[in-house]
C-alpha atoms as a PDB file:
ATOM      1  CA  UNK A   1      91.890  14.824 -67.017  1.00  0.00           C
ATOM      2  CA  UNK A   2      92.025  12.595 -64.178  1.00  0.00           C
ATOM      3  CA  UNK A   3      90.573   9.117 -64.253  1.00  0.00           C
ATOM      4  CA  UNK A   4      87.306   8.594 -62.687  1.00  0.00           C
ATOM      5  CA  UNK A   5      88.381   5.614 -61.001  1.00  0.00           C
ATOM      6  CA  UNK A   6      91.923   6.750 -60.388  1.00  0.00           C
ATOM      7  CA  UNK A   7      91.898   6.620 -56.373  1.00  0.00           C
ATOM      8  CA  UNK A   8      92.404  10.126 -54.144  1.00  0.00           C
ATOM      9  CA  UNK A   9      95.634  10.696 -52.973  1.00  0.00           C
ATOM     10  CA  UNK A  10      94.473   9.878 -49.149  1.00  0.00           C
ATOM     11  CA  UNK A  11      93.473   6.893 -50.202  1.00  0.00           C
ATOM     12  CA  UNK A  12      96.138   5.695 -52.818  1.00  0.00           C
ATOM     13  CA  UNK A  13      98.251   6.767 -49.788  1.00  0.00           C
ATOM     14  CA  UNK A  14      96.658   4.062 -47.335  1.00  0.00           C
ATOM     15  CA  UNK A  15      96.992   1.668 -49.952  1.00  0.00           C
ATOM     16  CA  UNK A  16     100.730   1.940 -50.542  1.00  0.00           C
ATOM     17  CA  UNK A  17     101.303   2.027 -47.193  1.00  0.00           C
ATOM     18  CA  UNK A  18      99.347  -1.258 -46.429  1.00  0.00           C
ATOM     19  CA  UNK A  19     100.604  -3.039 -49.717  1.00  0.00           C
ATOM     20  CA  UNK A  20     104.504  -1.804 -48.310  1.00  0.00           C
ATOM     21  CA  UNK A  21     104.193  -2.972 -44.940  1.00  0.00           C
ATOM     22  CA  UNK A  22     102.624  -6.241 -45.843  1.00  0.00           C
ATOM     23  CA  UNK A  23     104.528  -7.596 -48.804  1.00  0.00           C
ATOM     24  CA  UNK A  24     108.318  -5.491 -48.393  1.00  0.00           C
ATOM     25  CA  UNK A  25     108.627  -3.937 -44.758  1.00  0.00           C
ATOM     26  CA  UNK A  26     112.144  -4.456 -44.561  1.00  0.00           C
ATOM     27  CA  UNK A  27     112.831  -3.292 -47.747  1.00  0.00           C
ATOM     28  CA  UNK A  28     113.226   0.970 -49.254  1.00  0.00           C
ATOM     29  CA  UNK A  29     112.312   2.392 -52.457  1.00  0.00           C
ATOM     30  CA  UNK A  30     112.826   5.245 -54.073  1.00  0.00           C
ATOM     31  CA  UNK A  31     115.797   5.985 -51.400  1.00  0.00           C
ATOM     32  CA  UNK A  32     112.993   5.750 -48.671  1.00  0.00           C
ATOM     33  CA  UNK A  33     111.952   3.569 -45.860  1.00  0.00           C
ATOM     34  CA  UNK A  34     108.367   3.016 -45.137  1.00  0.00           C
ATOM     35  CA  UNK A  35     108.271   4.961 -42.505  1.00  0.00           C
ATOM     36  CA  UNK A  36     110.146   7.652 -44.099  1.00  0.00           C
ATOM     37  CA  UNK A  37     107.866   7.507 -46.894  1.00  0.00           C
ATOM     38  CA  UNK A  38     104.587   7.780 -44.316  1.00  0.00           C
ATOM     39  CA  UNK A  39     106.666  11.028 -42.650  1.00  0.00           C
ATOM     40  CA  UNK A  40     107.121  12.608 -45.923  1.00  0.00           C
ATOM     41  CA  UNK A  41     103.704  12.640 -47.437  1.00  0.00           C
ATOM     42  CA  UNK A  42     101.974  13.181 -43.521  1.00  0.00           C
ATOM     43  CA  UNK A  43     101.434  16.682 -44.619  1.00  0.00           C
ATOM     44  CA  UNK A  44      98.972  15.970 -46.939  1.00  0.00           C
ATOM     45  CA  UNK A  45      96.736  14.690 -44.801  1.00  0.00           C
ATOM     46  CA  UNK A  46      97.413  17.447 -42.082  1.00  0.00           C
ATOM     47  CA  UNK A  47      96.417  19.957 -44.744  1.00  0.00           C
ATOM     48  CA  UNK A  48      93.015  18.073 -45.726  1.00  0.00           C
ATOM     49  CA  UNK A  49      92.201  18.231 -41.962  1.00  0.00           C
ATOM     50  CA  UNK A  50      93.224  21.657 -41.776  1.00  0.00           C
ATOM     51  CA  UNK A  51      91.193  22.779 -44.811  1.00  0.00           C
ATOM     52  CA  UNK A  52      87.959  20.808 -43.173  1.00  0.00           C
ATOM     53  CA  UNK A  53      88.200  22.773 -40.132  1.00  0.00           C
ATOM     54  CA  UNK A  54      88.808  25.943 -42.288  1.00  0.00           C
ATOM     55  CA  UNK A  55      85.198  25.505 -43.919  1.00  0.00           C
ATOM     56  CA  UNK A  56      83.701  24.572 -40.653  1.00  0.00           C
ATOM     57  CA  UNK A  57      84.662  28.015 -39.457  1.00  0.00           C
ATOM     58  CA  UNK A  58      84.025  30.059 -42.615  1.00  0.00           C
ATOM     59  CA  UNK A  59      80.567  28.474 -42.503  1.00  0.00           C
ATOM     60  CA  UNK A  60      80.425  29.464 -39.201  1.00  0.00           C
ATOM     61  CA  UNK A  61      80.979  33.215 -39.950  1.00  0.00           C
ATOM     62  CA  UNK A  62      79.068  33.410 -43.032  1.00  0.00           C
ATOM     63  CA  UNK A  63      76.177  32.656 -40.395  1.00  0.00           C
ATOM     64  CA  UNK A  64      77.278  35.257 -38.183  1.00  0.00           C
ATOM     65  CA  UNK A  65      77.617  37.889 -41.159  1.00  0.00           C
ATOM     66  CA  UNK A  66      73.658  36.915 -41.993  1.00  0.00           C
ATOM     67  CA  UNK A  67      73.249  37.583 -38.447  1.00  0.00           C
ATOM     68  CA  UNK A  68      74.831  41.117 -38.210  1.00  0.00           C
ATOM     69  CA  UNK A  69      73.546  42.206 -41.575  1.00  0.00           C
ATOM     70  CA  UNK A  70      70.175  41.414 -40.561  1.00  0.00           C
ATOM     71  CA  UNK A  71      70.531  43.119 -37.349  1.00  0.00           C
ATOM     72  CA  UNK A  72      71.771  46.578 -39.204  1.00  0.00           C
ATOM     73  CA  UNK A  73      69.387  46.519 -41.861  1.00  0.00           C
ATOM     74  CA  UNK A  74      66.551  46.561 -38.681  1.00  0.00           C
ATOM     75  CA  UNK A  75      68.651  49.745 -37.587  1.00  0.00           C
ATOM     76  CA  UNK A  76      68.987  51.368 -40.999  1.00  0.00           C
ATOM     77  CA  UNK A  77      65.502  51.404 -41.472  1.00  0.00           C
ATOM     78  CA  UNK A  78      64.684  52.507 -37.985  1.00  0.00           C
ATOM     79  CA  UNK A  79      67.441  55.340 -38.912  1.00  0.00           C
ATOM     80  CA  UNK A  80      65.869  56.176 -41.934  1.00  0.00           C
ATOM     81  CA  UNK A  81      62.329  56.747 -40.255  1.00  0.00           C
ATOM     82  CA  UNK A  82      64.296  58.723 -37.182  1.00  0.00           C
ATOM     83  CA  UNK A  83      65.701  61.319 -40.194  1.00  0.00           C
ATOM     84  CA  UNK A  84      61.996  60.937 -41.722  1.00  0.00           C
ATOM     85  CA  UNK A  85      60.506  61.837 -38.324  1.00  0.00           C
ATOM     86  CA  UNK A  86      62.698  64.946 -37.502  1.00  0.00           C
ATOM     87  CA  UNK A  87      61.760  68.193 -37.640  1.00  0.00           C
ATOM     88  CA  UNK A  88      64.995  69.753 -38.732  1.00  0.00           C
ATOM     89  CA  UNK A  89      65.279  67.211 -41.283  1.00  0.00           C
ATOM     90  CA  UNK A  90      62.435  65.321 -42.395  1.00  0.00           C
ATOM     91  CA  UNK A  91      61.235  63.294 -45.386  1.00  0.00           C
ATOM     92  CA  UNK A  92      62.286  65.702 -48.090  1.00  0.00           C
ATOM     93  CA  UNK A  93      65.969  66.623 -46.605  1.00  0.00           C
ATOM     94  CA  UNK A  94      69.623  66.141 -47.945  1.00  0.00           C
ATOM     95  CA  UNK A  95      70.580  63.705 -45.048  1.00  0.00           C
ATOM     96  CA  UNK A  96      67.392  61.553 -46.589  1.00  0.00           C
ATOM     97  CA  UNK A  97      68.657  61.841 -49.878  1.00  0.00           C
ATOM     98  CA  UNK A  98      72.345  61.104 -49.252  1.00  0.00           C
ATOM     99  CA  UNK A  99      71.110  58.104 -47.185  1.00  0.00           C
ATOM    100  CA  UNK A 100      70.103  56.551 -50.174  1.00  0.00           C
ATOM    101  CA  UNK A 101      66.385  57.154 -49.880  1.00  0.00           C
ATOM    102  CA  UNK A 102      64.062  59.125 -52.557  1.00  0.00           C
ATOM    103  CA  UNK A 103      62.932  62.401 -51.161  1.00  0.00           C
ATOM    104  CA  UNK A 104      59.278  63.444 -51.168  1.00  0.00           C
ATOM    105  CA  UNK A 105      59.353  66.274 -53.354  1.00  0.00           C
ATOM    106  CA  UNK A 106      61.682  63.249 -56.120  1.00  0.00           C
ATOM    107  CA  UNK A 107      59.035  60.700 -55.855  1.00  0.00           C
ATOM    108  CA  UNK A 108      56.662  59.968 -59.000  1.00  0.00           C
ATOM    109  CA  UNK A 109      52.986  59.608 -58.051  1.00  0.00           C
ATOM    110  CA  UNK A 110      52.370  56.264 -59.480  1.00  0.00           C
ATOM    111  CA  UNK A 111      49.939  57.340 -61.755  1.00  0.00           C
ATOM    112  CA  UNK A 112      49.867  56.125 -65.370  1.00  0.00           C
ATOM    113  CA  UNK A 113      47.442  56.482 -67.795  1.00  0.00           C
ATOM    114  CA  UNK A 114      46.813  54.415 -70.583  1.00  0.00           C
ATOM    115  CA  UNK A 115      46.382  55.201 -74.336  1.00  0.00           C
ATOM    116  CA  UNK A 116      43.588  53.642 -75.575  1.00  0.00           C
ATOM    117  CA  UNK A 117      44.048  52.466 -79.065  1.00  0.00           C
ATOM    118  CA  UNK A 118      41.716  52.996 -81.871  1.00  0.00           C
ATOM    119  CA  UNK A 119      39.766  50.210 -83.004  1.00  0.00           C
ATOM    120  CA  UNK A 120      41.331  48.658 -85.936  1.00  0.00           C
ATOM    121  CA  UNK A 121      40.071  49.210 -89.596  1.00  0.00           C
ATOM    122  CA  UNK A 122      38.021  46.500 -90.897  1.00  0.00           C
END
């Protein structure tokens, strides 16, 4: 598990870089210069910034979906009361059913009825 105060890799970059340039400019490590070094571990930071502007537009699309599926669930039901209206198909039809919808003649009334209990033996 990473340390807690362990710095991010942006940042521990910015400090080796700065620590580098100000104490050994002139001098290479590792087989690297320190501008060879900055070139070589540029693509991390290219990918952060391309990952931030990744979730700006996915956040920007799941806004849109909410949008769309909003706007089709208005048509679904206005579908639904179009196949309920009909005369060749109606409220108790096939195409109702297969919609997804309970057909009349499938529906419970509602109605329950409750036991009453006797009264308990004293």
């Amino acid at each position: 598990m990473a340390r807690a105060d362990y710095p991010q890799p942006l940042e521990r970059r910015k400090l080796f870089l700065s620590a580098w340039r100000e104490l050994a400019p002139d001098d290479s490590f590792g087989g690297m210069t320190v501008s060879e070094f900055e070139a070589a571990t540029a693509e991390m930071e290219s990918i952060r910034t391309s990952l931030i502007e990744v979730d700006a537009k996915l956040a920007g699309l799941r806004i849109d979906r909410d949008r769309a599926d909003k706007a089709a669930r208005e048509l679904f039901i206005l579908m639904a009361h179009g196949v309920r209206g009909s005369l060749s198909h109606g409220e108790d039809s096939a195409l109702y059913r297969s919609m997804g919808y309970i057909p009349k003649s499938e529906r419970k009334s509602g109605l329950r009825r409750k036991t009453k209990k006797p009264p308990a033996a004293e």
